[in-house]
PDB file of N, CA and C in Angstrom:
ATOM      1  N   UNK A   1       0.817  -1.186   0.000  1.00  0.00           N
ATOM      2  CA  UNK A   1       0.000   0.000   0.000  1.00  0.00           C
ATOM      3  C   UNK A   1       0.865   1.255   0.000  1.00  0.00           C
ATOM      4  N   UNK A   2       2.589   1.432   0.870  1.00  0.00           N
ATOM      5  CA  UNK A   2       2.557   2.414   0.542  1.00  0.00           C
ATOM      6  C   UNK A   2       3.498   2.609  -0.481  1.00  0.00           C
ATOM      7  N   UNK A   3       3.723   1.861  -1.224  1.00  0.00           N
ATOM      8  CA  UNK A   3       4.556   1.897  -2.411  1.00  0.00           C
ATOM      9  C   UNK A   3       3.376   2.122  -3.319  1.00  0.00           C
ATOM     10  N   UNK A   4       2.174   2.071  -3.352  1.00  0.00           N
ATOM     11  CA  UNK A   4       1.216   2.632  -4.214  1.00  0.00           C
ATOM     12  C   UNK A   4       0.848   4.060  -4.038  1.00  0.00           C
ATOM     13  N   UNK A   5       0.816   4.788  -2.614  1.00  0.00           N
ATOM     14  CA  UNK A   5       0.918   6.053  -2.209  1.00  0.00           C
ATOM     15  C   UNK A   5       2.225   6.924  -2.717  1.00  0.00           C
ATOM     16  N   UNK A   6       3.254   5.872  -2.577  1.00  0.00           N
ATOM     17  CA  UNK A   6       4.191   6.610  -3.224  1.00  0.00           C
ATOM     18  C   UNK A   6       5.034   7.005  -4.584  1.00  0.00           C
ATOM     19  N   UNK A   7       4.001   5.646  -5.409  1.00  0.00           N
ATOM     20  CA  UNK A   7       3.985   6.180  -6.850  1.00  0.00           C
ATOM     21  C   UNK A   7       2.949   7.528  -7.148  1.00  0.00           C
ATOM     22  N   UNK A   8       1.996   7.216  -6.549  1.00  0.00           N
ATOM     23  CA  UNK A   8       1.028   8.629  -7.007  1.00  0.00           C
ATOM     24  C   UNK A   8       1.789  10.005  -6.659  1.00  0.00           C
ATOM     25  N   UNK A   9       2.214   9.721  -5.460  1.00  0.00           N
ATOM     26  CA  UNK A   9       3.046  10.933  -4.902  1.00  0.00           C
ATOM     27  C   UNK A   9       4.074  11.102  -5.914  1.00  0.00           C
ATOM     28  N   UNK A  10       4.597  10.572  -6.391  1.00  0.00           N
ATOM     29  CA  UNK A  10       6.020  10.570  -7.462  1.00  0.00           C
ATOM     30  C   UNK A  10       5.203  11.010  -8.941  1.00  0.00           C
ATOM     31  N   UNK A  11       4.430  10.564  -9.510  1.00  0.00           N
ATOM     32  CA  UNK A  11       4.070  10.934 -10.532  1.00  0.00           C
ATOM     33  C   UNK A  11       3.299  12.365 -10.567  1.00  0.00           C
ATOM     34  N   UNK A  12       2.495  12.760  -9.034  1.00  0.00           N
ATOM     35  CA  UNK A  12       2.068  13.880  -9.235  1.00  0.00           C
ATOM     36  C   UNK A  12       3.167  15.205  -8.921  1.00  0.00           C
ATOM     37  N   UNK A  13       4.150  14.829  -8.262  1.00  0.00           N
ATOM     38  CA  UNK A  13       5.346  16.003  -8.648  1.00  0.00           C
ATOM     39  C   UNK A  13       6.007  15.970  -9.685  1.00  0.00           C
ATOM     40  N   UNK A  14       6.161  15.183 -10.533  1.00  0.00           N
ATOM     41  CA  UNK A  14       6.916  14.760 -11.855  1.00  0.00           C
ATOM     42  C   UNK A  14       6.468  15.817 -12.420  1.00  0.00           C
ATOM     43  N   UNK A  15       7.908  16.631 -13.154  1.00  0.00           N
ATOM     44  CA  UNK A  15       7.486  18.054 -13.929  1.00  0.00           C
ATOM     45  C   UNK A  15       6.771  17.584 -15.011  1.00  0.00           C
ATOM     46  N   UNK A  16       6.622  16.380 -16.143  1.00  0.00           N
ATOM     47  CA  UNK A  16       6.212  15.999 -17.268  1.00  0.00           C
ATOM     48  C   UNK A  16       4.249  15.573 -16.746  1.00  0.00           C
ATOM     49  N   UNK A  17       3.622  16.324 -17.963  1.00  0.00           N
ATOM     50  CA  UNK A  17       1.835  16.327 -17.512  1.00  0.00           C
ATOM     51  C   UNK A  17       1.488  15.774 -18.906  1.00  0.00           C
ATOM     52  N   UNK A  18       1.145  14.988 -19.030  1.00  0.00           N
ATOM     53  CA  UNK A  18       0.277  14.921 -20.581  1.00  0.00           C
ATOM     54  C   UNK A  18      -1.033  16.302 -20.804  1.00  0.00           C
ATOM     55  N   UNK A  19      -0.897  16.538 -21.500  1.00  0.00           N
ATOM     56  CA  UNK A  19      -1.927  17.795 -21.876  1.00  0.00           C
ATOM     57  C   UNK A  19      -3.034  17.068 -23.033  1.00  0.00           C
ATOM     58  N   UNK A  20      -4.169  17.318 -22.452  1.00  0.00           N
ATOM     59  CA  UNK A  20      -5.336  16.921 -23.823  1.00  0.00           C
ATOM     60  C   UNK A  20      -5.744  17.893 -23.605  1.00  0.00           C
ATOM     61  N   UNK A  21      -6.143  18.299 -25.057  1.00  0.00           N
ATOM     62  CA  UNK A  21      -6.900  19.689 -26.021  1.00  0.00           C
ATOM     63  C   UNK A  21      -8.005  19.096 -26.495  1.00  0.00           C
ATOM     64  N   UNK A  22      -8.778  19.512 -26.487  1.00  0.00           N
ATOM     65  CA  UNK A  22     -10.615  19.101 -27.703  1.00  0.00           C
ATOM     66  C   UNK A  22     -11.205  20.577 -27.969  1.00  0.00           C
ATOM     67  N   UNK A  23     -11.819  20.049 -29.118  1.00  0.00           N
ATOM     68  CA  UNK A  23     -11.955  21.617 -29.564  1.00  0.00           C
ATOM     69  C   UNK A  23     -13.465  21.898 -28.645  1.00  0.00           C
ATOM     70  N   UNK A  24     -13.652  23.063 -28.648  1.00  0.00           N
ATOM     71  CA  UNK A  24     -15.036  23.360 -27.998  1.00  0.00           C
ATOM     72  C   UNK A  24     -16.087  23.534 -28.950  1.00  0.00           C
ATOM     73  N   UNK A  25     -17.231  23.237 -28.563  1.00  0.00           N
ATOM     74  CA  UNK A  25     -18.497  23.258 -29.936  1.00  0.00           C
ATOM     75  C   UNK A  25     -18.208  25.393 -30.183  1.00  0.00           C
ATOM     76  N   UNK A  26     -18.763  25.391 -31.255  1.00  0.00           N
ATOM     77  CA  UNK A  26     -18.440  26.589 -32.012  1.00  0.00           C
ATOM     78  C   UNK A  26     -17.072  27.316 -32.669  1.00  0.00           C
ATOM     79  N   UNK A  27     -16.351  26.108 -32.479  1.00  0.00           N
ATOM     80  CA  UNK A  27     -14.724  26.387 -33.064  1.00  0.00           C
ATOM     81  C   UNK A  27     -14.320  25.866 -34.341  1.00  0.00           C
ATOM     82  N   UNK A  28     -15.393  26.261 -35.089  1.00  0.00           N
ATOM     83  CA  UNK A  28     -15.170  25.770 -36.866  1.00  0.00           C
ATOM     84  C   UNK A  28     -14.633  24.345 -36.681  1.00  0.00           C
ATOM     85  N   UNK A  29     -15.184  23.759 -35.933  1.00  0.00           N
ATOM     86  CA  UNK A  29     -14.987  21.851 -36.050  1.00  0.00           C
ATOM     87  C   UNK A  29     -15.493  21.488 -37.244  1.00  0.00           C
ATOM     88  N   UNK A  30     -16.328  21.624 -37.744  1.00  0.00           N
ATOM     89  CA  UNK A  30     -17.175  21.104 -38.955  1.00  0.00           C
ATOM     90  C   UNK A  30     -15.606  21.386 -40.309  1.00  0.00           C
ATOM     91  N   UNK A  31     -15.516  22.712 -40.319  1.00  0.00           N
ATOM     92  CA  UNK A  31     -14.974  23.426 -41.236  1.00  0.00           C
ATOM     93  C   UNK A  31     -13.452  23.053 -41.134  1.00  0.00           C
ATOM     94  N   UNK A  32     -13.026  22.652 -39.976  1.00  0.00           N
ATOM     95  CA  UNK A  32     -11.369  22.028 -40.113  1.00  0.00           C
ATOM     96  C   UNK A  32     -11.785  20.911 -40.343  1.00  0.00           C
ATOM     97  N   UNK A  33     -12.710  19.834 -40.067  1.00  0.00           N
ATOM     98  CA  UNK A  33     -12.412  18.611 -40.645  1.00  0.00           C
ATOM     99  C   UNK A  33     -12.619  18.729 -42.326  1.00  0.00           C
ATOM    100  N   UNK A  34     -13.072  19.833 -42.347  1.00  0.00           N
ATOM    101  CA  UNK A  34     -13.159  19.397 -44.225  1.00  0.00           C
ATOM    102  C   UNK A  34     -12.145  19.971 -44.712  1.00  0.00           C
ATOM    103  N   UNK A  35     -11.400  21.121 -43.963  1.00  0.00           N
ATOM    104  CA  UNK A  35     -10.503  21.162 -44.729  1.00  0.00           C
ATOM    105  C   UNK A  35      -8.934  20.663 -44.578  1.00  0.00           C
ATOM    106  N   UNK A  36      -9.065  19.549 -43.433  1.00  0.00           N
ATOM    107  CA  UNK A  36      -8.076  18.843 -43.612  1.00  0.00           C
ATOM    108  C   UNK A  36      -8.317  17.608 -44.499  1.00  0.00           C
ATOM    109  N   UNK A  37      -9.075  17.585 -45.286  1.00  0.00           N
ATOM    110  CA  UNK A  37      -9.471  16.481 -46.502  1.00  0.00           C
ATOM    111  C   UNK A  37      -9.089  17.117 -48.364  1.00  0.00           C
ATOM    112  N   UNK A  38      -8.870  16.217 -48.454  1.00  0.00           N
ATOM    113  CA  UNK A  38      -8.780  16.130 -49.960  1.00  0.00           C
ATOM    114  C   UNK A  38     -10.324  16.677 -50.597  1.00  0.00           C
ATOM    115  N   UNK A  39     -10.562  17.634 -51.597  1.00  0.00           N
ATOM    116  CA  UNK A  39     -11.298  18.259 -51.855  1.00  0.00           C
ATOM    117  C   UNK A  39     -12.255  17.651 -52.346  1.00  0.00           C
ATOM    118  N   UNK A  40     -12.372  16.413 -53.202  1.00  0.00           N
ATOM    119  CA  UNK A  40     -13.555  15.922 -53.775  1.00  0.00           C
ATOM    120  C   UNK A  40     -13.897  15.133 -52.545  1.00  0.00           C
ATOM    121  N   UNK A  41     -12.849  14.382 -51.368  1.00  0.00           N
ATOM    122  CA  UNK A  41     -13.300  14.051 -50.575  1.00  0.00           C
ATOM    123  C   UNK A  41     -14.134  14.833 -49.680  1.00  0.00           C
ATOM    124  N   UNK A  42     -13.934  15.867 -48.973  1.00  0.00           N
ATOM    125  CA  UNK A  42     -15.117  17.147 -48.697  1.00  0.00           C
ATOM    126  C   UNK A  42     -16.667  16.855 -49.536  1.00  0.00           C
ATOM    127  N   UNK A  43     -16.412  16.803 -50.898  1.00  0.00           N
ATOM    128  CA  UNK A  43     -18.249  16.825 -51.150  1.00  0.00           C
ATOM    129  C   UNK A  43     -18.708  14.810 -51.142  1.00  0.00           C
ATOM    130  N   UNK A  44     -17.835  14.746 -51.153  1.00  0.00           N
ATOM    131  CA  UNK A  44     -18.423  13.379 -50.231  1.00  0.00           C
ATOM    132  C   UNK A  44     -19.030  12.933 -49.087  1.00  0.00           C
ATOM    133  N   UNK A  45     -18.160  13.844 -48.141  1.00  0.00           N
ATOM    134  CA  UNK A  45     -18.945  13.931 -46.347  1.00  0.00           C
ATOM    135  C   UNK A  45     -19.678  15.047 -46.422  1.00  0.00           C
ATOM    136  N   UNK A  46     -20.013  15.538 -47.730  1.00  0.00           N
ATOM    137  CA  UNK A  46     -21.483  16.420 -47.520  1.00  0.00           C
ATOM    138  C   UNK A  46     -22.628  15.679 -48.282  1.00  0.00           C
ATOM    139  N   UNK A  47     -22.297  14.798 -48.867  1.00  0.00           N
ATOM    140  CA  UNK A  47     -23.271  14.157 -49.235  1.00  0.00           C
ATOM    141  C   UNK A  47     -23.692  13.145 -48.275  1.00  0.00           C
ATOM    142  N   UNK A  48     -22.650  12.450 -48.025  1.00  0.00           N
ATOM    143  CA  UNK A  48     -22.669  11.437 -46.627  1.00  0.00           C
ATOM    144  C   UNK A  48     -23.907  11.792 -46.000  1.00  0.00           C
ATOM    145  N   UNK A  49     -23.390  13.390 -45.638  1.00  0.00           N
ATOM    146  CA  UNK A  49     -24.801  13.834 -44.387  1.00  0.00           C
ATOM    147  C   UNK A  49     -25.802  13.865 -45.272  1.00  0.00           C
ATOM    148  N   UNK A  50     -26.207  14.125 -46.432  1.00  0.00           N
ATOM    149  CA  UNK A  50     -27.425  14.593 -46.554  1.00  0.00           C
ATOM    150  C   UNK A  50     -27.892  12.899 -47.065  1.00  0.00           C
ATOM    151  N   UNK A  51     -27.256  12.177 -47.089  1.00  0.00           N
ATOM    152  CA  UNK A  51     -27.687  10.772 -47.832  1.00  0.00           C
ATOM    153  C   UNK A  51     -28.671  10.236 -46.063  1.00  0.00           C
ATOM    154  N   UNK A  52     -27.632  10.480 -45.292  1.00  0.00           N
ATOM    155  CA  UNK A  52     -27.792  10.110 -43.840  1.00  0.00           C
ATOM    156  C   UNK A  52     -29.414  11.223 -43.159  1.00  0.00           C
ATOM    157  N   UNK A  53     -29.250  12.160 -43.557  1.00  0.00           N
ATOM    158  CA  UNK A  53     -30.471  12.939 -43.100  1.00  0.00           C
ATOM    159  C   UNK A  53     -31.896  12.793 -44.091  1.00  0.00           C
ATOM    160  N   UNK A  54     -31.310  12.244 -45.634  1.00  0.00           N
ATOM    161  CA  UNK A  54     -32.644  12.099 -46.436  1.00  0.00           C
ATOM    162  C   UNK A  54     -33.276  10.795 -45.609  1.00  0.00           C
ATOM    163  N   UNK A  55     -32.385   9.627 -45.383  1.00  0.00           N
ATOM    164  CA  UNK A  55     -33.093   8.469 -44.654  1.00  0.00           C
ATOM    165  C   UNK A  55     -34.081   8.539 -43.551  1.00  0.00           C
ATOM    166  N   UNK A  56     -33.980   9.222 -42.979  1.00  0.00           N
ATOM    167  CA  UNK A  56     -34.620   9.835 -41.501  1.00  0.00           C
ATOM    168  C   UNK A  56     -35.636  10.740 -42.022  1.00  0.00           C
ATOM    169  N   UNK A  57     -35.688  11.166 -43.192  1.00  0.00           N
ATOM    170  CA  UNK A  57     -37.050  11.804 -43.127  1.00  0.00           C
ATOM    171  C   UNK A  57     -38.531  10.922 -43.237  1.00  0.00           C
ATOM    172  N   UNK A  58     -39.135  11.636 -43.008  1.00  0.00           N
ATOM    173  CA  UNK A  58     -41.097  11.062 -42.429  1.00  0.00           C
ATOM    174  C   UNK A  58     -41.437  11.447 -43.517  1.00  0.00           C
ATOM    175  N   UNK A  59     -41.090  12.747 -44.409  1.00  0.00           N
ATOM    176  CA  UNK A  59     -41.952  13.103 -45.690  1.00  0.00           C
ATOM    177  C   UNK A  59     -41.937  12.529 -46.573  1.00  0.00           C
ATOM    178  N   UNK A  60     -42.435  11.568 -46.928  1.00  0.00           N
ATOM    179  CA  UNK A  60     -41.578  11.192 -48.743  1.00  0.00           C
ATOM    180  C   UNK A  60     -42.112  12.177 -49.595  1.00  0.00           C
ATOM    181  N   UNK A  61     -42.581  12.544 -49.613  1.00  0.00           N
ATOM    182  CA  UNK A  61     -42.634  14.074 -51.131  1.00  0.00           C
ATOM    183  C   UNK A  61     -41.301  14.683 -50.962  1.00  0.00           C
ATOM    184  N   UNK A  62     -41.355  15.533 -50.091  1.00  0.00           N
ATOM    185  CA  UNK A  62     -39.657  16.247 -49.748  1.00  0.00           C
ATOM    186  C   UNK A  62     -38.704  15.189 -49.982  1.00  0.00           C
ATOM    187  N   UNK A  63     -38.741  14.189 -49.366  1.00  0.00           N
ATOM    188  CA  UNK A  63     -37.569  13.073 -49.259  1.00  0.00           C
ATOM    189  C   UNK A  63     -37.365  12.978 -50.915  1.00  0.00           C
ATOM    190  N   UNK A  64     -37.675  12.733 -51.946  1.00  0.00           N
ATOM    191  CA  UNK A  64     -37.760  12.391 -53.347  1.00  0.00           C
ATOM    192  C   UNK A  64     -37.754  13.890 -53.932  1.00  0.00           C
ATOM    193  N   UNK A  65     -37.985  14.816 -53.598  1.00  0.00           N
ATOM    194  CA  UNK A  65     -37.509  16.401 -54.109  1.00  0.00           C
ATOM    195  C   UNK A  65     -36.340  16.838 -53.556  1.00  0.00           C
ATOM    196  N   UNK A  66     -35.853  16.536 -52.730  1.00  0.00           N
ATOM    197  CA  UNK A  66     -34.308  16.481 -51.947  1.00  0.00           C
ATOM    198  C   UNK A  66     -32.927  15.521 -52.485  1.00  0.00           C
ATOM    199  N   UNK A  67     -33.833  14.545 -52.939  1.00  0.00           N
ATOM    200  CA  UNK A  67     -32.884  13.155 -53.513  1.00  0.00           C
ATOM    201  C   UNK A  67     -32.877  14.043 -55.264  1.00  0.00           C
ATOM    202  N   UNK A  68     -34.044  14.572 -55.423  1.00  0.00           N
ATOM    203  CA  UNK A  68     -33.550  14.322 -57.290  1.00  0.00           C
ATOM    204  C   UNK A  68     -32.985  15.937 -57.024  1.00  0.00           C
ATOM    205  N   UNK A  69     -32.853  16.864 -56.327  1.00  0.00           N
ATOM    206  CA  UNK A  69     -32.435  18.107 -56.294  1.00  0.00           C
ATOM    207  C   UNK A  69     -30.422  18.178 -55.738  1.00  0.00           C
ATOM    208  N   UNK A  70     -30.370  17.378 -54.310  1.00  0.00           N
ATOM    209  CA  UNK A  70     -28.858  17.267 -53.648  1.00  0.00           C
ATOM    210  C   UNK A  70     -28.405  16.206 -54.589  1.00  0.00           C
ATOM    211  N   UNK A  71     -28.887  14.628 -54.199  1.00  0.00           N
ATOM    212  CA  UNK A  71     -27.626  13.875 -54.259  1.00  0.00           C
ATOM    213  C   UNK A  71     -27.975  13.488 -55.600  1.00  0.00           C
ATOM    214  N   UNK A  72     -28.991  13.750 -57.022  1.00  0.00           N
ATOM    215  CA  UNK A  72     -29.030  13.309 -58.088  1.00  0.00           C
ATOM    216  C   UNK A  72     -28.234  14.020 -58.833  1.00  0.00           C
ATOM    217  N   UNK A  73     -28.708  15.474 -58.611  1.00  0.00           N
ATOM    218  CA  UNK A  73     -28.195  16.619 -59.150  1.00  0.00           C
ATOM    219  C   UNK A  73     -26.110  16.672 -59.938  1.00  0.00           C
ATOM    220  N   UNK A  74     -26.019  16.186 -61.115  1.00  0.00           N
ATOM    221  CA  UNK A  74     -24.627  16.013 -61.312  1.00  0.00           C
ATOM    222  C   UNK A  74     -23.500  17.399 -61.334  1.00  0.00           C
ATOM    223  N   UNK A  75     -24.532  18.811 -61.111  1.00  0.00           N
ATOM    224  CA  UNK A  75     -23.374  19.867 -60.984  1.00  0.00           C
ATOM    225  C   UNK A  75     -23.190  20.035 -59.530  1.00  0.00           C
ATOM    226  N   UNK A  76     -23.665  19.102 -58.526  1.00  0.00           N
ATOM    227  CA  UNK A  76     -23.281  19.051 -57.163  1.00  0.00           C
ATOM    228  C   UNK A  76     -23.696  21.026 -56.638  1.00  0.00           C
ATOM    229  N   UNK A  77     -24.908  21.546 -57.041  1.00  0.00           N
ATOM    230  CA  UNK A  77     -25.082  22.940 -56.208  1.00  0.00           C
ATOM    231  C   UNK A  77     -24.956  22.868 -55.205  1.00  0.00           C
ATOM    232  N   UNK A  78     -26.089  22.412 -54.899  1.00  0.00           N
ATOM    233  CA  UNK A  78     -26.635  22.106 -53.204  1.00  0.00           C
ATOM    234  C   UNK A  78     -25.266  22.175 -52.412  1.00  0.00           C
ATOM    235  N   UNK A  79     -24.804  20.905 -52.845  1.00  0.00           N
ATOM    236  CA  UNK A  79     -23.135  20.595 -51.679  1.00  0.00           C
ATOM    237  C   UNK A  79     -22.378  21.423 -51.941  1.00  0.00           C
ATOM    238  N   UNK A  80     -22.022  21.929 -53.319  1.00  0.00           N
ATOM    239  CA  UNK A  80     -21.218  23.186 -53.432  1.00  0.00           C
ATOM    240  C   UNK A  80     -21.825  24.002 -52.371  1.00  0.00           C
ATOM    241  N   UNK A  81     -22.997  24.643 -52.568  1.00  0.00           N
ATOM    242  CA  UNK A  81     -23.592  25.782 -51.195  1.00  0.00           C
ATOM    243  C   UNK A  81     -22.995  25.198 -50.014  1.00  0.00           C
ATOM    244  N   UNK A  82     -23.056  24.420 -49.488  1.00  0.00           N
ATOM    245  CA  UNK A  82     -23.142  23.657 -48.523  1.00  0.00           C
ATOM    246  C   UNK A  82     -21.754  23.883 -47.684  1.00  0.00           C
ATOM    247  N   UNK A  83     -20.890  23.363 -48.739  1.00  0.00           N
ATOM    248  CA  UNK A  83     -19.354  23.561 -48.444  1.00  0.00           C
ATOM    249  C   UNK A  83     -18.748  24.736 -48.091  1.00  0.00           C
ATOM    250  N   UNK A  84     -19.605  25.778 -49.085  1.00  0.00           N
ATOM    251  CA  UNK A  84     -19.042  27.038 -49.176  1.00  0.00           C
ATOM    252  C   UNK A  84     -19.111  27.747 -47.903  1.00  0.00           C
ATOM    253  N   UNK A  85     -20.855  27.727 -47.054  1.00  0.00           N
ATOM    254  CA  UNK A  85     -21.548  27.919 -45.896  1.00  0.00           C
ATOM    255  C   UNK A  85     -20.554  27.861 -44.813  1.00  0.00           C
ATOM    256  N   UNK A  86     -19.843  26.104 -45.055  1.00  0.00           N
ATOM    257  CA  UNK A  86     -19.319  25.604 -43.655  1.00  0.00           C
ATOM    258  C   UNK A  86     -18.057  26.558 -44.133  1.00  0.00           C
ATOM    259  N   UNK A  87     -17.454  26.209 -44.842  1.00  0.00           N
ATOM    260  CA  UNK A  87     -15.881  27.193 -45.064  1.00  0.00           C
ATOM    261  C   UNK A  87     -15.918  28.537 -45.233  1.00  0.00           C
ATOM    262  N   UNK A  88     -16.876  29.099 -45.713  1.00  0.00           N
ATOM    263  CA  UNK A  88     -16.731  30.484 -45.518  1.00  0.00           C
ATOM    264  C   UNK A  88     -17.074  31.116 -44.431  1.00  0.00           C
ATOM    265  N   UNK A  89     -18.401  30.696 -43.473  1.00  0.00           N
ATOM    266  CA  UNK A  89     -18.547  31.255 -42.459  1.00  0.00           C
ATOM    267  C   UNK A  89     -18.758  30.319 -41.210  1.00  0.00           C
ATOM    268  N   UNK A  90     -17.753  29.230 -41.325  1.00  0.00           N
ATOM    269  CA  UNK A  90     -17.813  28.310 -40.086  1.00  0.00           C
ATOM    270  C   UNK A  90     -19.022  28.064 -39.568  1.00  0.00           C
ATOM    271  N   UNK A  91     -19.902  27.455 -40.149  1.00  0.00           N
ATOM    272  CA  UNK A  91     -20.896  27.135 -39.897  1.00  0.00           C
ATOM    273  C   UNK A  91     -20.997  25.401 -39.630  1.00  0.00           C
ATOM    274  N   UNK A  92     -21.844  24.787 -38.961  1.00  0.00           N
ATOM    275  CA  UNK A  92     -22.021  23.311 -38.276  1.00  0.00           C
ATOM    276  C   UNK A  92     -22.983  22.823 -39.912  1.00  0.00           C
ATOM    277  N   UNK A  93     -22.457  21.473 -40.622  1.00  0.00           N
ATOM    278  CA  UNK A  93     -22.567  21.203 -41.425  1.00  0.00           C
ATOM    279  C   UNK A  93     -24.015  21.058 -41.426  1.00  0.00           C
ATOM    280  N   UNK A  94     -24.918  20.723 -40.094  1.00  0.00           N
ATOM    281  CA  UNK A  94     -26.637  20.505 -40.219  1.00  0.00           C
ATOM    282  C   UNK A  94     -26.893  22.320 -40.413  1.00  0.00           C
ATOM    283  N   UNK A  95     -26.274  23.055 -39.969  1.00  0.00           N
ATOM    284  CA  UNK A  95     -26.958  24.450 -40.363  1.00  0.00           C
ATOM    285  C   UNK A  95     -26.780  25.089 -41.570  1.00  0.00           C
ATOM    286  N   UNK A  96     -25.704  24.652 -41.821  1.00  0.00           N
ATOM    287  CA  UNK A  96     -25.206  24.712 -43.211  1.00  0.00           C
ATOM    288  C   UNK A  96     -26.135  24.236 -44.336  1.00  0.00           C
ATOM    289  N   UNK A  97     -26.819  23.241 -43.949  1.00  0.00           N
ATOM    290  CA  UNK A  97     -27.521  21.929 -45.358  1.00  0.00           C
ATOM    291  C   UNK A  97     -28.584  23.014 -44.974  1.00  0.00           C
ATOM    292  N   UNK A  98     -28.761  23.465 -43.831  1.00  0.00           N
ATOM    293  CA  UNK A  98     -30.146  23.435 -43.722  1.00  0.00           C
ATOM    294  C   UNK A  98     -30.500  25.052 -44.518  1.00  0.00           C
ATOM    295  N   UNK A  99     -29.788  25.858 -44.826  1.00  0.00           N
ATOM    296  CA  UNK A  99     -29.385  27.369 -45.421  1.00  0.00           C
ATOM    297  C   UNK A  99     -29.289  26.713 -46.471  1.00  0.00           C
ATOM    298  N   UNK A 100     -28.678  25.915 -47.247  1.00  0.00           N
ATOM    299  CA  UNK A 100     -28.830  25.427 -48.499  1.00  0.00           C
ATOM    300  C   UNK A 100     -29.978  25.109 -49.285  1.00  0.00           C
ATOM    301  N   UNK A 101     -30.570  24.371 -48.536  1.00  0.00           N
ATOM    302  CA  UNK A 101     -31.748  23.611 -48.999  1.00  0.00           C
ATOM    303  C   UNK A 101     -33.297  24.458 -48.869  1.00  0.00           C
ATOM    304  N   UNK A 102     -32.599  25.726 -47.933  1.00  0.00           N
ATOM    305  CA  UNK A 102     -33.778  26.435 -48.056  1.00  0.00           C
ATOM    306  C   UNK A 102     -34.808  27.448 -49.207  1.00  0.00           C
ATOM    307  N   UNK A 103     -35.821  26.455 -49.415  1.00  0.00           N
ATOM    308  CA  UNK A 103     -36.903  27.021 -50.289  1.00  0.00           C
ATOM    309  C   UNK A 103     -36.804  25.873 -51.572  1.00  0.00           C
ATOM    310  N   UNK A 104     -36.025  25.223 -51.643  1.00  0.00           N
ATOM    311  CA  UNK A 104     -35.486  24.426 -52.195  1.00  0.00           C
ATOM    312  C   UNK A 104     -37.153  23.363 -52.807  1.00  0.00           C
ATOM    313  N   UNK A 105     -37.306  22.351 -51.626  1.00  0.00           N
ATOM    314  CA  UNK A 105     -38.601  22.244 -52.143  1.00  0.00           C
ATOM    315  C   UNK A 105     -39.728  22.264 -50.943  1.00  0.00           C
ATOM    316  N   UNK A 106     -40.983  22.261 -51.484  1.00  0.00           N
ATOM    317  CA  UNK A 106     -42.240  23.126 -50.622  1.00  0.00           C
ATOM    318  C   UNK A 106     -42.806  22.011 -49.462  1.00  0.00           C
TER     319      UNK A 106
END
């Protein structure tokens, strides 16, 4: 027992501390993970989400005006907006889609 008291005691004067950092919510988290990615990879994890948020919808009218508008759509707008939202003004990728898609369909 007190060779267990006296490791704690030894390690808590030990000048060496491990330090952990996490980012805090509102610190462009969304917006550094995309832009530590490869760029076509970026409109991939924006589609990801919206592939992941069309599933979960209750509407199917919207759900099928969302599918042939985001992820059918081959000039990629939507996710272009999308991307631009999170990287230009650090925005959280659900607030982001959700400024995108607005008015989008009824």
């Amino acid at each position: 027992m007190r060779a267990v008291i006296a490791v704690a005691i030894a390690l808590a004067s030990s000048p060496a501390h491990a330090v952990i950092t996490t980012s805090q919510p509102g610190q462009c988290n969304d917006r550094n993970a995309l832009q530590s990615m490869a760029y076509d990879a970026r409109l991939i994890a924006i589609k990801l989400y919206y592939e992941g948020f069309l599933q979960n919808m209750t509407d199917k009218n919207r759900q099928v005006c969302y599918e042939a508008h985001v992820l059918l759509d081959d000039s990629f707008a939507v996710i272009n907006k999308t991307r631009t939202l999170i990287e230009a003004n650090c925005l959280p990728i659900d607030v982001a889609a959700r400024m995108a898609t607005q008015g989008l369909c009824p």
